[in-house]
Protein backbone atom coordinates (compact mmCIF):
# COMPACT_ATOMS: atom_id res chain seq x y z
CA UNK A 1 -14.91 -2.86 3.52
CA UNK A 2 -13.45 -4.88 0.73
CA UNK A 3 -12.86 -8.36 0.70
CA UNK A 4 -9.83 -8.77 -0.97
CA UNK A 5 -6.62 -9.07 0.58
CA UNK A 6 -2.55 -7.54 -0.28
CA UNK A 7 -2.20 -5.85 -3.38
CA UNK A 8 -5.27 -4.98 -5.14
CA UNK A 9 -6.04 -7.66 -7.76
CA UNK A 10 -7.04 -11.04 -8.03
CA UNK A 11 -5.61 -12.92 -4.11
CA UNK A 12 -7.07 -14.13 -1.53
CA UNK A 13 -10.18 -13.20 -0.26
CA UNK A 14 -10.42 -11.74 3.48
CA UNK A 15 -12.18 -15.11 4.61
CA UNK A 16 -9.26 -17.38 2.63
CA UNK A 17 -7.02 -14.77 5.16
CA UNK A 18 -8.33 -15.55 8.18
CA UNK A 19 -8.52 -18.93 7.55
CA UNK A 20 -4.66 -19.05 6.83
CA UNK A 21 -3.76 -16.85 9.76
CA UNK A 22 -5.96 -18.38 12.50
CA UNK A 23 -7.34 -14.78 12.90
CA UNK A 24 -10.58 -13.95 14.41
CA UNK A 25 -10.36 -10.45 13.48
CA UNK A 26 -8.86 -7.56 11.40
CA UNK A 27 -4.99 -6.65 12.17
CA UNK A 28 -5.05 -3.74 14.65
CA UNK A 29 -2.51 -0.87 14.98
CA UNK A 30 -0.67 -0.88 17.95
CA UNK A 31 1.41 2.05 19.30
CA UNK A 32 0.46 4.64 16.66
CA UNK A 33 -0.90 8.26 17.85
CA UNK A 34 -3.67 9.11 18.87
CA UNK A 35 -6.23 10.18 15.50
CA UNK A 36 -6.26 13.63 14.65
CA UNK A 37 -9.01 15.42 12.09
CA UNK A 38 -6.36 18.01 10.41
CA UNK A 39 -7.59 21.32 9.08
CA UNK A 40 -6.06 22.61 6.30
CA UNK A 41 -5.29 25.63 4.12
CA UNK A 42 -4.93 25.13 0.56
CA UNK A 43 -2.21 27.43 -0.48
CA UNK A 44 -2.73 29.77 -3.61
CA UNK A 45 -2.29 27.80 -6.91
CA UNK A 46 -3.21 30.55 -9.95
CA UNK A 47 -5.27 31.65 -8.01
CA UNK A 48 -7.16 29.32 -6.33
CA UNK A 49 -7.68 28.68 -2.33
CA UNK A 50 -9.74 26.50 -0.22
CA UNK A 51 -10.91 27.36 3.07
CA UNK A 52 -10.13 24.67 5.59
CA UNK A 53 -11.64 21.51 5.68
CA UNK A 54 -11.97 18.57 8.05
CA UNK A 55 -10.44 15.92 5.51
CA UNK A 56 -11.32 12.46 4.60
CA UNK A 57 -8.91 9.87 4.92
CA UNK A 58 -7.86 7.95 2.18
CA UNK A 59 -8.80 3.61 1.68
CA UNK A 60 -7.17 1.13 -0.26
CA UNK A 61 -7.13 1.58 -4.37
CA UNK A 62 -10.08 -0.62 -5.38
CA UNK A 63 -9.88 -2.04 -9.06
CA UNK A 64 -13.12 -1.24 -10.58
CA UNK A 65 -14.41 -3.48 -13.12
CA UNK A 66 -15.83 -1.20 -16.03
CA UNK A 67 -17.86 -3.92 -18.38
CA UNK A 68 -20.10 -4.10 -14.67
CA UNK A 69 -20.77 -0.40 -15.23
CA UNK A 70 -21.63 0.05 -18.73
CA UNK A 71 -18.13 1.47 -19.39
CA UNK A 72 -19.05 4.36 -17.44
CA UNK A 73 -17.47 5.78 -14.60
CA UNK A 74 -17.23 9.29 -12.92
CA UNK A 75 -13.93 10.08 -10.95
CA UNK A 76 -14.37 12.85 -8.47
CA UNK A 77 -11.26 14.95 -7.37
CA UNK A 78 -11.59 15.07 -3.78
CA UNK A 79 -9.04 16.43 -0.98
CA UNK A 80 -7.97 14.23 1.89
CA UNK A 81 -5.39 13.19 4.48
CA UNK A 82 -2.97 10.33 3.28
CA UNK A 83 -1.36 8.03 6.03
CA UNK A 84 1.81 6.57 3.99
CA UNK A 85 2.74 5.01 7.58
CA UNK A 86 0.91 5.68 10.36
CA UNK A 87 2.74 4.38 13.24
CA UNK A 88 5.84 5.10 15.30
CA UNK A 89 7.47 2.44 14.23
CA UNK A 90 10.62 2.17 11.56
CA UNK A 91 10.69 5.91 11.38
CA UNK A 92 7.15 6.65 11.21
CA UNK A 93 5.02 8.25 11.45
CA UNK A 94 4.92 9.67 7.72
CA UNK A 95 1.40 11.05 6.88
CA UNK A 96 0.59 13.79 3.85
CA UNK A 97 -1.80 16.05 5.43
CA UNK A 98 -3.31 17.34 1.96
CA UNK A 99 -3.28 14.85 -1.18
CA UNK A 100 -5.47 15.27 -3.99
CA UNK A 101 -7.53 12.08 -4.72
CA UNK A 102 -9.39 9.89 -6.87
CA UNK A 103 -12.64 8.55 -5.99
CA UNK A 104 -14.13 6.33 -8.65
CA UNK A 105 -18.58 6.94 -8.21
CA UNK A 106 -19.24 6.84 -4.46
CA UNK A 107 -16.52 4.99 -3.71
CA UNK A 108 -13.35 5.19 -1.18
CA UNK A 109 -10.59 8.11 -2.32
CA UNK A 110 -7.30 6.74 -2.73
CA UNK A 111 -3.60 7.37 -3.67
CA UNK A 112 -2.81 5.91 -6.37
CA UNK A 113 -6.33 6.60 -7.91
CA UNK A 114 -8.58 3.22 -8.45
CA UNK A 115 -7.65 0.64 -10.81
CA UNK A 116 -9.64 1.04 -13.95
CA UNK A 117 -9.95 -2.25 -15.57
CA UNK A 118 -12.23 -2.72 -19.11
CA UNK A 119 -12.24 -5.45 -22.24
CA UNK A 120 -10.23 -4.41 -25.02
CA UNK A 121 -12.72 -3.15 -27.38
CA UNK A 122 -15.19 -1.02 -25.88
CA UNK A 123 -15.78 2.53 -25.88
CA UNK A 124 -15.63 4.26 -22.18
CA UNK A 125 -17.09 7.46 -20.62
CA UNK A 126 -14.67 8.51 -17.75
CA UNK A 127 -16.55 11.51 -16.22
CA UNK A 128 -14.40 13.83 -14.79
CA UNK A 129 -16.00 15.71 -11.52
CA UNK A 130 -14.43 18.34 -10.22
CA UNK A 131 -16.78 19.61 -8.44
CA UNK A 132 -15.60 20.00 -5.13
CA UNK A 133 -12.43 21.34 -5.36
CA UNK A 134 -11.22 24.92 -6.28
CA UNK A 135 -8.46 23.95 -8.51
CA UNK A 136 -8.67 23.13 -12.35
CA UNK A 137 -8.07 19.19 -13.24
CA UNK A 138 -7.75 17.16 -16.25
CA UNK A 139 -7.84 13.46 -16.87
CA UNK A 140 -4.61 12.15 -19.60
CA UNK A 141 -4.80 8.41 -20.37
CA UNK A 142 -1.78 6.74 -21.45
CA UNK A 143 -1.67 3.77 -24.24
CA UNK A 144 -4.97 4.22 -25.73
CA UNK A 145 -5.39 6.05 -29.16
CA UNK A 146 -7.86 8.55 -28.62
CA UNK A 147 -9.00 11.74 -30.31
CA UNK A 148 -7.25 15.31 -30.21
CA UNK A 149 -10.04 16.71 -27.82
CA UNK A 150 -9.94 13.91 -24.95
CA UNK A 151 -5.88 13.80 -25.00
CA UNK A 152 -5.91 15.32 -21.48
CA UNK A 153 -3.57 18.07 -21.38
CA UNK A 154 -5.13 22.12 -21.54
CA UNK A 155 -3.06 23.64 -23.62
CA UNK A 156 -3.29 21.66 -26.80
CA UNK A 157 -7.02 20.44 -26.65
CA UNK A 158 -8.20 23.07 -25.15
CA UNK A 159 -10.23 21.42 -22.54
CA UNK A 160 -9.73 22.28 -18.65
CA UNK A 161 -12.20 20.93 -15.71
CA UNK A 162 -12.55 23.82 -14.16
CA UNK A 163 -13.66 24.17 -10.23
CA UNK A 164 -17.17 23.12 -10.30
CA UNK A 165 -17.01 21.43 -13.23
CA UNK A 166 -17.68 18.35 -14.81
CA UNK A 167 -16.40 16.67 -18.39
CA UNK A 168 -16.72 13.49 -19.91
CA UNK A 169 -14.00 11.56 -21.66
CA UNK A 170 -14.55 9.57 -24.75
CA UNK A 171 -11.55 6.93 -24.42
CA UNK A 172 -11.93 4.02 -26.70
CA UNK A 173 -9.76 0.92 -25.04
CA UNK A 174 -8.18 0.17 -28.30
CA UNK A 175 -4.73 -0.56 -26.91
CA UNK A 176 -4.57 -3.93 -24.35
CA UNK A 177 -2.28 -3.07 -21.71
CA UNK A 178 -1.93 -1.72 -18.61
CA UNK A 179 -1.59 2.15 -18.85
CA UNK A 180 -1.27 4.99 -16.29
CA UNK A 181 -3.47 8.07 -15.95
CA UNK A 182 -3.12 11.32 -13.98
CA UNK A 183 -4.26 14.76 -14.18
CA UNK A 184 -2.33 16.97 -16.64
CA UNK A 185 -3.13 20.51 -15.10
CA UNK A 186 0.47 21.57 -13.53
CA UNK A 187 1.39 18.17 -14.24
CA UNK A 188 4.31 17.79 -11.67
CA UNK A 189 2.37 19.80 -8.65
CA UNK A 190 -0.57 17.64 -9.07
CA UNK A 191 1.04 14.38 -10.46
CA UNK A 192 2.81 14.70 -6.15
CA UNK A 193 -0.55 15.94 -4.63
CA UNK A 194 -1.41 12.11 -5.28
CA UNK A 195 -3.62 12.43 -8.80
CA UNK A 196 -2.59 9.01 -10.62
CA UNK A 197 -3.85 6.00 -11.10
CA UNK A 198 -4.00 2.65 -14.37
CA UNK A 199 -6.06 1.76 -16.33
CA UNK A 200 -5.78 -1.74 -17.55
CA UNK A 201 -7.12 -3.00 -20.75
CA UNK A 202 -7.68 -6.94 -20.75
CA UNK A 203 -7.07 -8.18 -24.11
CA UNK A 204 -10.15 -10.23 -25.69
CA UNK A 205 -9.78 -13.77 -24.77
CA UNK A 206 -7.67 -12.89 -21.51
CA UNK A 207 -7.01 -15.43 -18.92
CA UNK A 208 -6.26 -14.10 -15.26
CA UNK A 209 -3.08 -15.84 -13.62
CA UNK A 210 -4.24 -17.57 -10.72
CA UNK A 211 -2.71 -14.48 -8.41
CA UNK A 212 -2.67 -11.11 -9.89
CA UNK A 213 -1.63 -7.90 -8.26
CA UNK A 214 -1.24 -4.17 -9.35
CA UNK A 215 1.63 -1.92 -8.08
CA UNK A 216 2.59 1.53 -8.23
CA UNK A 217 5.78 2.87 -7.36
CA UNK A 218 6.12 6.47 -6.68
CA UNK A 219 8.66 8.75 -4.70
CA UNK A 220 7.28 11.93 -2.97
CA UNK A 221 8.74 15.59 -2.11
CA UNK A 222 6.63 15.82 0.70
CA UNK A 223 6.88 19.51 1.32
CA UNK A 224 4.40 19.82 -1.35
CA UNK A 225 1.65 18.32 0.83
CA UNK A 226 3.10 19.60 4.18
CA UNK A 227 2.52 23.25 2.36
CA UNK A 228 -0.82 22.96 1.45
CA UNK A 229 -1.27 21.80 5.15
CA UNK A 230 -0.36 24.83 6.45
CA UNK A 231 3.21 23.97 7.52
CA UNK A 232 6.11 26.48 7.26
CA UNK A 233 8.05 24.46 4.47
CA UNK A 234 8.19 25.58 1.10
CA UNK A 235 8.08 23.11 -2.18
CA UNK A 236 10.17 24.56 -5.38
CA UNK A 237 9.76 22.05 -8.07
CA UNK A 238 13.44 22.96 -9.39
CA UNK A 239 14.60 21.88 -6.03
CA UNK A 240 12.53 19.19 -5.58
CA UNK A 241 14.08 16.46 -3.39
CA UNK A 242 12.12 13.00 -2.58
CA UNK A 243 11.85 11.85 1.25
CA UNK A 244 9.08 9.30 1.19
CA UNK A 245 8.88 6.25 -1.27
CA UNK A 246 6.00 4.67 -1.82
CA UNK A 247 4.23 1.25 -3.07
CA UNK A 248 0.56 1.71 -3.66
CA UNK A 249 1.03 5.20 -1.83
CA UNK A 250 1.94 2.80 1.25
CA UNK A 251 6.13 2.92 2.96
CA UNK A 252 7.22 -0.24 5.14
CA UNK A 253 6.00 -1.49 7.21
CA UNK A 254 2.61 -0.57 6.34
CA UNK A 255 3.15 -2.06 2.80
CA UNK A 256 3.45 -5.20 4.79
CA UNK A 257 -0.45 -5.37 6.71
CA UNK A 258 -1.78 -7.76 4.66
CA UNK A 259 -5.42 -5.74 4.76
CA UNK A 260 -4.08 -2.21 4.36
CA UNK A 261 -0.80 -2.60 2.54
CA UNK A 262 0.73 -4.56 -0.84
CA UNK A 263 1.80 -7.73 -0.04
CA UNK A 264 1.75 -10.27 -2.55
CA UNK A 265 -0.03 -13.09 -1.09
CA UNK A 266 0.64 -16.49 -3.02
CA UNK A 267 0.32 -20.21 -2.54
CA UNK A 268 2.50 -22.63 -3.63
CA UNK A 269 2.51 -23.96 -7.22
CA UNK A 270 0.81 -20.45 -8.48
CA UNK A 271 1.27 -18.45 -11.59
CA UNK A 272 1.55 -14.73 -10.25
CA UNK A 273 1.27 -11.68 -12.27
CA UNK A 274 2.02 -8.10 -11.37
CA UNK A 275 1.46 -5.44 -13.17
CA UNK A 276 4.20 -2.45 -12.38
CA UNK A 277 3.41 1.12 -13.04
CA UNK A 278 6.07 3.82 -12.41
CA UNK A 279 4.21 7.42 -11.11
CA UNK A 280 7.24 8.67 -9.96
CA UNK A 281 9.78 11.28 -11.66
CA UNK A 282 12.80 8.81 -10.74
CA UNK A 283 13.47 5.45 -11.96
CA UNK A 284 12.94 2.31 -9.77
CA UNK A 285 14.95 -1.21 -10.08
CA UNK A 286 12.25 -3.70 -8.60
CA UNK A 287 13.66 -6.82 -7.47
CA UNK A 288 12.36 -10.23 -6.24
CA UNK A 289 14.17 -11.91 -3.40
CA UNK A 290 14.27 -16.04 -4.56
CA UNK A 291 12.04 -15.49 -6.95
CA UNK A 292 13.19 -14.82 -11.25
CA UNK A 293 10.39 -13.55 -13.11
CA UNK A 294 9.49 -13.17 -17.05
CA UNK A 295 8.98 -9.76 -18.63
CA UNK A 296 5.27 -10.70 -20.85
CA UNK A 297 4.27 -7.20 -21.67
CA UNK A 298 5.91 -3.36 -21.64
CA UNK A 299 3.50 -0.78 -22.25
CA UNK A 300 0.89 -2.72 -23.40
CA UNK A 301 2.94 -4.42 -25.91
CA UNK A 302 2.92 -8.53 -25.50
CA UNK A 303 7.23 -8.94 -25.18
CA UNK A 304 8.23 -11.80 -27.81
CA UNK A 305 8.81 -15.03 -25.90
CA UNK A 306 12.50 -14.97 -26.90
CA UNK A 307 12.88 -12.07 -24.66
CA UNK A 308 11.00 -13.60 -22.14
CA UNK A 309 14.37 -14.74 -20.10
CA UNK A 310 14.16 -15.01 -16.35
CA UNK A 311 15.24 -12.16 -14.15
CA UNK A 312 15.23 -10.65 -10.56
CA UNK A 313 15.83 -6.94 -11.07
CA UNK A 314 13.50 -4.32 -13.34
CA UNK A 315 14.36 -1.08 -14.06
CA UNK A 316 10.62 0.69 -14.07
CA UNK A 317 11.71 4.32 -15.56
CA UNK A 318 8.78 6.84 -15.05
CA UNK A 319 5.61 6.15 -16.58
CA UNK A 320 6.85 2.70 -17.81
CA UNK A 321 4.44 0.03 -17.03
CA UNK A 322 6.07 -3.67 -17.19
CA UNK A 323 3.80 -6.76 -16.41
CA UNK A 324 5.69 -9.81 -14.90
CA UNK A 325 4.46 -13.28 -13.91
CA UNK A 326 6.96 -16.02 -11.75
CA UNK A 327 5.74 -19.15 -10.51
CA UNK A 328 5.36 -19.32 -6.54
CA UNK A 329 7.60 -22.58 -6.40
CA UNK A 330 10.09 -21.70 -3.70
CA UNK A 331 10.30 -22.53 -0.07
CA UNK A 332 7.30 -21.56 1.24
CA UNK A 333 7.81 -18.32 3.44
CA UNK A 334 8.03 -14.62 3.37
CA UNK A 335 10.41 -12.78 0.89
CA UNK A 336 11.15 -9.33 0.20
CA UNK A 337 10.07 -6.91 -2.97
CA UNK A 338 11.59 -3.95 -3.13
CA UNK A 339 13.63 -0.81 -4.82
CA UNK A 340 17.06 -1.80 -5.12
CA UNK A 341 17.71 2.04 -5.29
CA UNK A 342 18.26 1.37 -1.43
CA UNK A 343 18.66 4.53 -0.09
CA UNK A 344 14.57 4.42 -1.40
CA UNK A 345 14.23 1.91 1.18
CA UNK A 346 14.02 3.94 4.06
CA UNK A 347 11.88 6.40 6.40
CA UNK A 348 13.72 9.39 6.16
CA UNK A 349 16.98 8.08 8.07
CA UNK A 350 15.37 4.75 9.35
CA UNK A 351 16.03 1.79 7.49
CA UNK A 352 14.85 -0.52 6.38
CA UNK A 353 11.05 1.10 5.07
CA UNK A 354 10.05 3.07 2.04
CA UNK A 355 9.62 1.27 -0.97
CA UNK A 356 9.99 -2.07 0.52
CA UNK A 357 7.14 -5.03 0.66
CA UNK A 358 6.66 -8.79 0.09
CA UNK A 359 5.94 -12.21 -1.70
CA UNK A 360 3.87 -13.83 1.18
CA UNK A 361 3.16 -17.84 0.95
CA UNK A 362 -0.35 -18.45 2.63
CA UNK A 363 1.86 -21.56 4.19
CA UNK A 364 4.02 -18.88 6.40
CA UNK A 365 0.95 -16.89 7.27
CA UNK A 366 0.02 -19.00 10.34
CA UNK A 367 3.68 -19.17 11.81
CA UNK A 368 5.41 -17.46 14.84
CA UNK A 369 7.51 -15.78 12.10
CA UNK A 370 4.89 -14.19 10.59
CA UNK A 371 3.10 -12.67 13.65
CA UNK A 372 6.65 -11.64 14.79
CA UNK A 373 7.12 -9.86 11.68
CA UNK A 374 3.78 -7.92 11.60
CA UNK A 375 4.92 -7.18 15.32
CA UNK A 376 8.01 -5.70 14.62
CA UNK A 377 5.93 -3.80 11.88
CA UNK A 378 3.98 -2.40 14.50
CA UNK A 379 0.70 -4.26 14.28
CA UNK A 380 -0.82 -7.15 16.37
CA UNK A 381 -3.58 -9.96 16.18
């Protein structure tokens, strides 16, 4: 169970939580179906197919320190069940009965893939283990300068994971920013069967704001997933057509649940830093309701403080990464962060949902407002 709660990052911690919510106990789901094991058939991809398999569900996308591990790390591609909104509520439920996930060591699987977060400087070893799966993988890191043979991507280096295979990445973390990975086998396929994730590269001397979150936005064809369930749908990547938006692989309300979702949870007088990552293959205006935020970095490069001006609305195009930071100095309560594509804020015709979640003060959290709104979201105390 972690401790941390909203977003992964730097927040509160699960006792801070409790404390501000008067809680004696985890959030429970209320109203949502009953739990079902699904077994699924992987359909043919060149040639591969998996016999059916109770699946794992997928956790929360822990942020796993590297300079704790020796720089080392081994990410296992694992299959599992994805609940993007579990409940009946606002449209729901939306669930992807096959994803392909991340795991990072032992760890929980997740979509997006673990945060990977190292000191500018050192040299990691990012094994890739794709052992358990029957479908060839790759690992392609963005940002860094690395050399020809750990670039990622089959065709030009040469280098496939094979099923049953493992391979170990030299990437040096030469380049401070916050970058994305994902596998680069059938890029689109697998980039939408959930394999994605950042790695962040703290520049020497770094100071963490005093709240700091990490978000990815992605949209979804969900036929992809529904066909390797063993639904009668069929995905065509020509025709692909999105109908399920994500935030850290989570639609509203879930991005709301303070445990399970996104939220950004902030007290007053805070600096508060997010770091946006776009995994999508459609662009995504994020906007701040009441709050105007700074632009400090795009793709790992610091921005120039004359271009540092205030806004409310960022264009993240795919694979663009933008870190913000705002100060938490407005009325304390609950505002909304969200795609202001709106027809991305929705579950399928319900809206609002989708790509939708929230700047949370810790001075709303114990109010009748905020239990009413994790009511309406379909959870209780």
């Amino acid at each position: 169970m972690t401790d941390s709660i909203g977003a992964p990052g730097k927040g509160l911690s699960r006792r801070q939580f409790l404390a501000a919510t008067g809680s004696a106990g985890l959030f429970a789901t209320a109203g949502c179906t009953a739990a079902i094991s699904p077994s699924a058939q992987q359909v043919d991809l060149d040639g591969a197919a998996t016999a059916g398999a109770d699946l794992p569900s997928t956790g929360r996308p822990e942020v796993v320190d590297l300079d704790e591990r020796g720089h080392e790390v081994t990410i296992r591609s694992v299959m599992a069940r994805h609940d993007v909104h579990p409940l009946e509520t606002m449209g729901g439920p939306i669930s992807l009965p096959v994803v392909w996930a991340f795991q990072a060591d032992d760890g929980t699987p997740s979509v997006p893939g673990p945060v990977l977060r190292t000191t500018e400087g050192n040299d990691l070893k990012i094994t890739l283990d794709n052992s358990e799966m029957e479908v060839p993988h790759t690992l392609h890191f963005h940002g860094v300068r690395k050399s020809w043979k750990n670039d990622g991507v089959p065709t030009t280096t040469g280098v496939t994971v094979m099923p049953g295979e493992r391979h170990t990445y030299a990437i040096p973390a030469n380049v401070p920013g916050t970058h994305l990975y994902h596998c680069h086998y059938q890029t689109p396929m697998h980039m939408d069967m959930g394999m994605y994730g950042i790695l962040r590269v703290d520049p020497k001397g770094y100071e963490e704001a005093d709240k700091e979150y990490f978000m990815t936005a992605k949209e979804w064809d969900t036929r992809l997933s529904r066909q390797h369930g063993g639904e009668d749908v069929a995905y065509d990547l020509p025709s692909r057509r999105a109908d399920a938006f994500t935030l850290n692989g989570k639609s509203a309300p879930a991005t709301l649940h303070p445990e399970t979702g996104s939220p950004l949870i902030v007290e007053s007088g805070d600096t508060v830093r997010v770091h946006w990552v776009n995994a999508g293959f459609m662009s995504h205006p994020l906007h701040t309701h009441n709050h105007r935020f700074r632009v400090v970095e795009k793709d790992g490069s610091p921005m120039p403080e004359a271009l540092q001006y205030e806004q409310d609305v960022c264009n993240v195009a795919p694979a663009e990464r933008y870190t913000v930071e705002f100060e938490a100095d407005a009325d304390p309560g609950i505002y909304l962060l969200h795609c202001h594509k709106v027809d991305h804020v929705r579950n399928g015709s319900s809206y609002p949902g989708g790509m939708l979640t929230g700047i949370v003060y810790r001075e709303a959290m114990d109010t009748e407002v905020f239990r009413q709104l994790m009511t309406y979201a379909g959870y209780e105390g």
